[in-house]
Structures are given as C-alpha cells and as structure tokens.
C-alpha atoms as a PDB file:
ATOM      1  CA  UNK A   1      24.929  30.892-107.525  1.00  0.00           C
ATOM      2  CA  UNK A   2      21.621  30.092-107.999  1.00  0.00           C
ATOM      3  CA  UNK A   3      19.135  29.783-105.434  1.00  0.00           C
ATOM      4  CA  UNK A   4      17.746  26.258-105.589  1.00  0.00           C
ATOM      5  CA  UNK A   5      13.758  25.451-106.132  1.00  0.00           C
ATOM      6  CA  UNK A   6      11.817  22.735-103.985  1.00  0.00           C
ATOM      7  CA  UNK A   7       8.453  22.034-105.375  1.00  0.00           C
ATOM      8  CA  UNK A   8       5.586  22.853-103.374  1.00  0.00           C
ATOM      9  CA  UNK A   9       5.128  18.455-102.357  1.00  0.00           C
ATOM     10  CA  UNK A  10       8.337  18.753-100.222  1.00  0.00           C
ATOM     11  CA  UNK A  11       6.711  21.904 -98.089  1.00  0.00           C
ATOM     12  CA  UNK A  12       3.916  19.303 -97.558  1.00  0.00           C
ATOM     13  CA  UNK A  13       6.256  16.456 -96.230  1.00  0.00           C
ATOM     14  CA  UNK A  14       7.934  19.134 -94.178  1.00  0.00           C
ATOM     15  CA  UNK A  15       4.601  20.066 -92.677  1.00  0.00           C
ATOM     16  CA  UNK A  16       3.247  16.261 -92.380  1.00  0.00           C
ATOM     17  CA  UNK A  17       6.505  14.781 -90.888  1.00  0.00           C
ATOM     18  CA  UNK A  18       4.927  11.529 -88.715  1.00  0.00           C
ATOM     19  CA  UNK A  19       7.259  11.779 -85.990  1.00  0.00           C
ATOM     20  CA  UNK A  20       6.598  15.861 -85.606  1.00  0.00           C
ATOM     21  CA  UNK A  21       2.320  14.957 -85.804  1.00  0.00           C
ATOM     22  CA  UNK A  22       2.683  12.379 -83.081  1.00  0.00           C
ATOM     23  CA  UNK A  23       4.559  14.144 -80.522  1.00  0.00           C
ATOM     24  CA  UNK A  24       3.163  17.535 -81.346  1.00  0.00           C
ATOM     25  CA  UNK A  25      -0.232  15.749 -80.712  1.00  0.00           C
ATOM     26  CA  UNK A  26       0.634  14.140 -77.679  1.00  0.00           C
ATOM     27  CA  UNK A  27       2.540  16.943 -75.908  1.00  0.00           C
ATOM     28  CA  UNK A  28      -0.373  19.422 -76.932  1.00  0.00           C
ATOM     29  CA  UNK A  29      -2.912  16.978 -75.886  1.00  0.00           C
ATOM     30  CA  UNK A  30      -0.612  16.655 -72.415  1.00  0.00           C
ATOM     31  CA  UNK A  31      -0.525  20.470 -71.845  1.00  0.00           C
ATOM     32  CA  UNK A  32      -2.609  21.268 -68.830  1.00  0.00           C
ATOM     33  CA  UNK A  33      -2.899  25.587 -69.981  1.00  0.00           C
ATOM     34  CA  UNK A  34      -2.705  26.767 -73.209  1.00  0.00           C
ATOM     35  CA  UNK A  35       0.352  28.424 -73.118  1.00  0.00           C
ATOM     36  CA  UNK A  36       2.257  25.499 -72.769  1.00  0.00           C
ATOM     37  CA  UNK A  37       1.299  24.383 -76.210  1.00  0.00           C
ATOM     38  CA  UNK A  38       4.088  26.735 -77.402  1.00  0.00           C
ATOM     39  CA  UNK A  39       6.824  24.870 -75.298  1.00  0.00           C
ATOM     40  CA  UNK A  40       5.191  21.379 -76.430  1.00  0.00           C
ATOM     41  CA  UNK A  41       5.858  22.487 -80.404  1.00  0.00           C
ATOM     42  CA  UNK A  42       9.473  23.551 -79.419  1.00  0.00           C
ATOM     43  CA  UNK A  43       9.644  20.330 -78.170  1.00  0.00           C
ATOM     44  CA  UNK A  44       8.491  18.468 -80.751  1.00  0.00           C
ATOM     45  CA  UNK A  45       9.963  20.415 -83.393  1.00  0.00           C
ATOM     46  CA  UNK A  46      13.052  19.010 -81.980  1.00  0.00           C
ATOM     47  CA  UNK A  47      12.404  15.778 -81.660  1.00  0.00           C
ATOM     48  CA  UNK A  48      11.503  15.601 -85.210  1.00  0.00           C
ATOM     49  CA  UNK A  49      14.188  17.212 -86.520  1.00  0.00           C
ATOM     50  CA  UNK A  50      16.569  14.888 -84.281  1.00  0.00           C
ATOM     51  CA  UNK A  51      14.737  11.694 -85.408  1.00  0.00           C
ATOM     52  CA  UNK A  52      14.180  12.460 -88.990  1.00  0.00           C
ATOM     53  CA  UNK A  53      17.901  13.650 -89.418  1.00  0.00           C
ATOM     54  CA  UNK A  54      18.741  10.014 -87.680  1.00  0.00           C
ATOM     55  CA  UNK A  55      16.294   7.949 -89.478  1.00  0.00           C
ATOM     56  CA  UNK A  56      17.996   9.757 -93.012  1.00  0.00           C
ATOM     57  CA  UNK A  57      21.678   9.293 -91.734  1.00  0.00           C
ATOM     58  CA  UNK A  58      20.550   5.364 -91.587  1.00  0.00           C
ATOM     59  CA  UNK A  59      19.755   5.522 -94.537  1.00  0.00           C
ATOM     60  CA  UNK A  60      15.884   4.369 -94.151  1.00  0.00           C
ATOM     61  CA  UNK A  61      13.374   6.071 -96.547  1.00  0.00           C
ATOM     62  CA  UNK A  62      11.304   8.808 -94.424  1.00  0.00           C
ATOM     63  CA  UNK A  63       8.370  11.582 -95.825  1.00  0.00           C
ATOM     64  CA  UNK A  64      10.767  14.277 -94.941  1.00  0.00           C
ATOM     65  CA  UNK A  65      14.244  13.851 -94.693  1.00  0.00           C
ATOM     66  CA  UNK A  66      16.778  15.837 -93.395  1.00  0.00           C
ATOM     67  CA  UNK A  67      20.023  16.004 -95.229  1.00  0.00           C
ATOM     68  CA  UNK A  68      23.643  17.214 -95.430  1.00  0.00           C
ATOM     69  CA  UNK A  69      22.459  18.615 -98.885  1.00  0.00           C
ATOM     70  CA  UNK A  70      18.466  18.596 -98.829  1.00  0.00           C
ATOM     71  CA  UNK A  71      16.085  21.353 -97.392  1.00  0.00           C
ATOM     72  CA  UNK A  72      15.505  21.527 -93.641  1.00  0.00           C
ATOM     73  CA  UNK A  73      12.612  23.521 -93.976  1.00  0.00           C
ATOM     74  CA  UNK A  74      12.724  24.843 -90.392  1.00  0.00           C
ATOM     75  CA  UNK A  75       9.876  27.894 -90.344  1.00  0.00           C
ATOM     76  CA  UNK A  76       7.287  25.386 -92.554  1.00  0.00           C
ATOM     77  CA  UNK A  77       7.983  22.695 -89.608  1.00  0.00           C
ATOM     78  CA  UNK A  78       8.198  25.126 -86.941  1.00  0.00           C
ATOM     79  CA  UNK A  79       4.575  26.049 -88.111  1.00  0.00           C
ATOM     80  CA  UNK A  80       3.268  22.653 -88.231  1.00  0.00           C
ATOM     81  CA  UNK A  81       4.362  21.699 -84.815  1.00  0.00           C
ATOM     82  CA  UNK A  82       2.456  24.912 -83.200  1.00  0.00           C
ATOM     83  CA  UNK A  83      -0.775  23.593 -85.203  1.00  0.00           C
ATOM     84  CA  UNK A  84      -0.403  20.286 -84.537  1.00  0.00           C
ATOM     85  CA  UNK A  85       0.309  21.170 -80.910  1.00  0.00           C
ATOM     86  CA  UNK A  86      -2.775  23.447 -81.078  1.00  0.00           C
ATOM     87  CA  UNK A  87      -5.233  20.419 -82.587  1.00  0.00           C
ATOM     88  CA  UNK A  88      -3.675  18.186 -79.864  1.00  0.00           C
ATOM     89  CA  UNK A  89      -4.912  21.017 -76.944  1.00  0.00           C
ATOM     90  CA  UNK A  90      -7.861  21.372 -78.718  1.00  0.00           C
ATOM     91  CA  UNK A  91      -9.423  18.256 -79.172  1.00  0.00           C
ATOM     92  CA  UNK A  92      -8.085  17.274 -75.031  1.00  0.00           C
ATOM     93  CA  UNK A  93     -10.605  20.293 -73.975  1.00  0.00           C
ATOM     94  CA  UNK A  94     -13.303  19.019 -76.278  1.00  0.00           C
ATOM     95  CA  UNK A  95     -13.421  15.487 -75.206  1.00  0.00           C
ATOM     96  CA  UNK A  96     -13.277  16.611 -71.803  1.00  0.00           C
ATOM     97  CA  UNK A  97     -16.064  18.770 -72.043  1.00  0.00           C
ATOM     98  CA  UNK A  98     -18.405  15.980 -73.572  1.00  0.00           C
ATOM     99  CA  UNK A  99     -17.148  14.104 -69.829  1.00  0.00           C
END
C-alpha cells in the first residue's frame, strides 16, 4: 500500500479553515490570561472539525473538508487553532493598551 500524497494547497486549507479562524479568534480574543488560549484552540479545533465534517456530509462545497476518504489533517489544524488563538489574545491586549 502506498502512502497517499496531498499537495502542499490542501495543508493551507487545513490551516485557513473559516470556521477554525473565527472561533479561534474570538475565544482567544475572549481569554482573560494567557493560558487559557490553549483551552480556547482545543475548543475551536473542535468546533471546526465538527462543522466542517457537517458542512461536507451536506454535501456543500467548504476550503477544507473533512471526509470519510479525504485528509483530516489534525496536527496542521491543531497548529492553526493555537496561532489563531494566540493572534486573537494578542491583538485583545493591544487594543486595550491603546484604551
């Protein structure tokens, strides 16, 4: 059996998944210390998985599906959420510094 190859474009959509950017976002942007940015990408690297895995059982085109057959990509979104979740933090202490 060979092991199957996914060009680099569909680690991208993993990584830029719209549902996983706006809750990682919010939820890091939510988190009142830092180290609840960790437990805000948990969350929202479930929701995303949830909702993207929904949204492709409908059978409505998404940037990153998740199929019986296709790539899941878990550690690339697992990544993602923690930086997303990070730039949400982030840019909450910076504006309310500037306040």
């Amino acid at each position: 059996m060979t092991v199957p190859y996914y060009p680099w474009t569909v680690w991208i959509w993993a990584a830029f998944d719209p549902a996983l950017i706006a809750v990682a976002i919010y939820l890091g942007w939510t988190a009142s210390q830092f180290g609840k940015v960790f437990i805000a990408a948990i969350a929202a690297l479930g929701f995303s998985v949830l909702f993207s895995w929904a949204v492709s059982a409908a059978g409505i085109p998404w940037p990153a599906p998740i199929t019986q057959d296709g790539p899941t990509f878990f550690p690339v979104r697992a990544v993602a959420a923690l930086l997303w979740a990070i730039a949400g933090h982030g840019a909450r202490r910076a504006v309310g510094r500037r306040a």
